[in-house]
Protein backbone atom coordinates (compact mmCIF):
# COMPACT_ATOMS: atom_id res chain seq x y z
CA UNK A 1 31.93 55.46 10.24
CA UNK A 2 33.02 57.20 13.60
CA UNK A 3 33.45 53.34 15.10
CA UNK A 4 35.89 52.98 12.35
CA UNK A 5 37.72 56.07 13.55
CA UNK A 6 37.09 55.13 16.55
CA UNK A 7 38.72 51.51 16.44
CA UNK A 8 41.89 53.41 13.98
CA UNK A 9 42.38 55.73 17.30
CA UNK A 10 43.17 53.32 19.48
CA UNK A 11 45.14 50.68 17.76
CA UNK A 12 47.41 53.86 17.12
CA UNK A 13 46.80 54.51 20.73
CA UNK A 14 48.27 51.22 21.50
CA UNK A 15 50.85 51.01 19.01
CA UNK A 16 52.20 54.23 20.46
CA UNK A 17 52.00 53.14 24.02
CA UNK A 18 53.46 49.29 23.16
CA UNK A 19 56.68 51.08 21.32
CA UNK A 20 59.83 50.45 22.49
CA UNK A 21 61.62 52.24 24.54
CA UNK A 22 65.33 52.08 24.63
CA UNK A 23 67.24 52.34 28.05
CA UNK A 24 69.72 55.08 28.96
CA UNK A 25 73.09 54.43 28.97
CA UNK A 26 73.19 55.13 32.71
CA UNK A 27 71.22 52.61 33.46
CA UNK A 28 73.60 50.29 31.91
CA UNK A 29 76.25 51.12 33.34
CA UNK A 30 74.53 50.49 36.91
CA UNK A 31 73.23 47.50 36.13
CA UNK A 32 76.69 46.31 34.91
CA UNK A 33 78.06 47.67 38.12
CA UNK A 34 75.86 46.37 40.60
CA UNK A 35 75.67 42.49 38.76
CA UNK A 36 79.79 42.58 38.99
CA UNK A 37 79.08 43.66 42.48
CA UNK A 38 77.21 40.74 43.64
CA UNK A 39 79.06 37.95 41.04
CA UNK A 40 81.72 39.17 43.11
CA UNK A 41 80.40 39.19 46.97
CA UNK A 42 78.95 35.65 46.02
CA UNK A 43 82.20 34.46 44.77
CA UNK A 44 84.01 35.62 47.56
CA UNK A 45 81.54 34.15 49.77
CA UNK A 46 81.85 30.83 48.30
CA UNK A 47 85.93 30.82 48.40
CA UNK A 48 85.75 31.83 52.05
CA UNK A 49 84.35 28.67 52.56
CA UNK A 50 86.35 25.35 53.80
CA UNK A 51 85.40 21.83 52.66
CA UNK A 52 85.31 20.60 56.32
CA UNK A 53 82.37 22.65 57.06
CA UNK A 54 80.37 21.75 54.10
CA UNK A 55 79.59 18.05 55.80
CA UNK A 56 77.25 19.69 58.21
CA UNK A 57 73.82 20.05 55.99
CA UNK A 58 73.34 23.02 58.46
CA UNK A 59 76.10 25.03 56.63
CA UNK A 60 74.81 24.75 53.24
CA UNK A 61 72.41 27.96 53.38
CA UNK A 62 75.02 30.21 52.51
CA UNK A 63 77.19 28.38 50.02
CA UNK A 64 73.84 27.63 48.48
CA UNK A 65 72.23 31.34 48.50
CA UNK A 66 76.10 32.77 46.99
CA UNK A 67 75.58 30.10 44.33
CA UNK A 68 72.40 31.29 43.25
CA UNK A 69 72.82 34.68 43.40
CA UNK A 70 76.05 34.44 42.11
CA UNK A 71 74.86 32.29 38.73
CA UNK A 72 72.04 34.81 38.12
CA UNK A 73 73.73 37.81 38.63
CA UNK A 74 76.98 36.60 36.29
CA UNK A 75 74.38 35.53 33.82
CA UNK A 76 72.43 38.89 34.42
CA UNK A 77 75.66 40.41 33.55
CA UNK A 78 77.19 38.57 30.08
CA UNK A 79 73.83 39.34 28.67
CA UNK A 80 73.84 43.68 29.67
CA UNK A 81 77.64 42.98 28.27
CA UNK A 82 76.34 41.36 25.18
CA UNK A 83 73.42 43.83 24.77
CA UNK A 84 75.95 46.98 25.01
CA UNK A 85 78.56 45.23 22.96
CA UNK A 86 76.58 44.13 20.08
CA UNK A 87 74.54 47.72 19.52
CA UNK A 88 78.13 48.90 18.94
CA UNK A 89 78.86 45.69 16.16
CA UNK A 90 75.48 45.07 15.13
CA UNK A 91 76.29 41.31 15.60
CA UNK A 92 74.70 39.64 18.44
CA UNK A 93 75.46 36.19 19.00
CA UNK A 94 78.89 36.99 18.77
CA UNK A 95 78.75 39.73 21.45
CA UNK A 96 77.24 36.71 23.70
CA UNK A 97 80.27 34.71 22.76
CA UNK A 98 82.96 37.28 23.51
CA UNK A 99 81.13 37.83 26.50
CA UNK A 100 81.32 34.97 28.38
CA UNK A 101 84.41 34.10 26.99
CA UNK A 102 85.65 37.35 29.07
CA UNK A 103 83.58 36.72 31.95
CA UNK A 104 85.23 33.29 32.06
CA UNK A 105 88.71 34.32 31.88
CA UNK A 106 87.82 37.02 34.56
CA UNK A 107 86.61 34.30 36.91
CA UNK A 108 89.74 32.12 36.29
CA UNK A 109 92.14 34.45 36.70
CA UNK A 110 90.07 35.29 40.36
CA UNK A 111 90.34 31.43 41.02
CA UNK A 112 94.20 31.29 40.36
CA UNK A 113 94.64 34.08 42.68
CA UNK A 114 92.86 32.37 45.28
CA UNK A 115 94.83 28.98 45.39
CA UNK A 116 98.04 31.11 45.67
C-alpha cells in the first residue's frame, strides 16, 4: 500500500514538474526584436555585396554565414510572430500565413529600396 502512494506521489511529482509553462510577454518581445535585428544585419550584409567579388571562392564566408543566419533568424521570427498572433485569434495556421506573407512584403519593399 505505501508503494502505491508512493508511485501516485511521484507521477504527480512529475506531472507538476513536466507542466507547461507559458513565456512572458517580455520575452517575446526580445526575441522578436533581436531576430529582426539579425534578419536585418544579414540582409544588409548580403546587399553590400557586389557580384564581381563573389567569383573568388575565398569571398564566400560571409555571404554564406549572412545567409544562414539570416534564413534562421527570419524563420525564428514568422514563427514568435505566428505564436503571438494566433494566441490573440485562436487560429494558428493562419497566423503562420499572415506571417510570412508580412515578412515577405517587408523584405521586398527592403529589396526595392535597394535597387533605387
Amino acid at each position: 500500500m505505501a508503494e502505491a502512494n508512493s508511485n501516485f506521489d511521484i507521477e504527480q511529482l512529475l506531472r507538476n514538474a513536466l507542466a507547461p509553462v507559458e513565456p512572458s510577454a517580455s520575452l517575446s518581445e526580445r526575441m522578436d526584436t533581436r531576430l529582426t535585428e539579425l534578419t536585418n544585419v544579414a540582409f544588409d550584409e548580403l546587399a553590400a555585396w557586389e557580384l564581381e567579388a563573389m567569383r573568388d571562392p575565398r569571398n564566400w564566408g560571409r555571404p554564406a554565414a549572412a545567409m544562414l543566419i539570416g534564413g534562421a533568424a527570419a524563420t525564428a521570427l514568422v514563427l514568435v510572430r505566428a505564436q503571438r498572433r494566433s494566441k490573440k485569434s485562436g487560429q494558428p495556421l493562419r497566423a503562420l500565413e499572415e506571417v510570412s506573407r508580412d515578412l515577405s512584403r517587408d523584405l521586398q519593399k527592403r529589396m526595392m529600396r535597394g535597387k533605387k
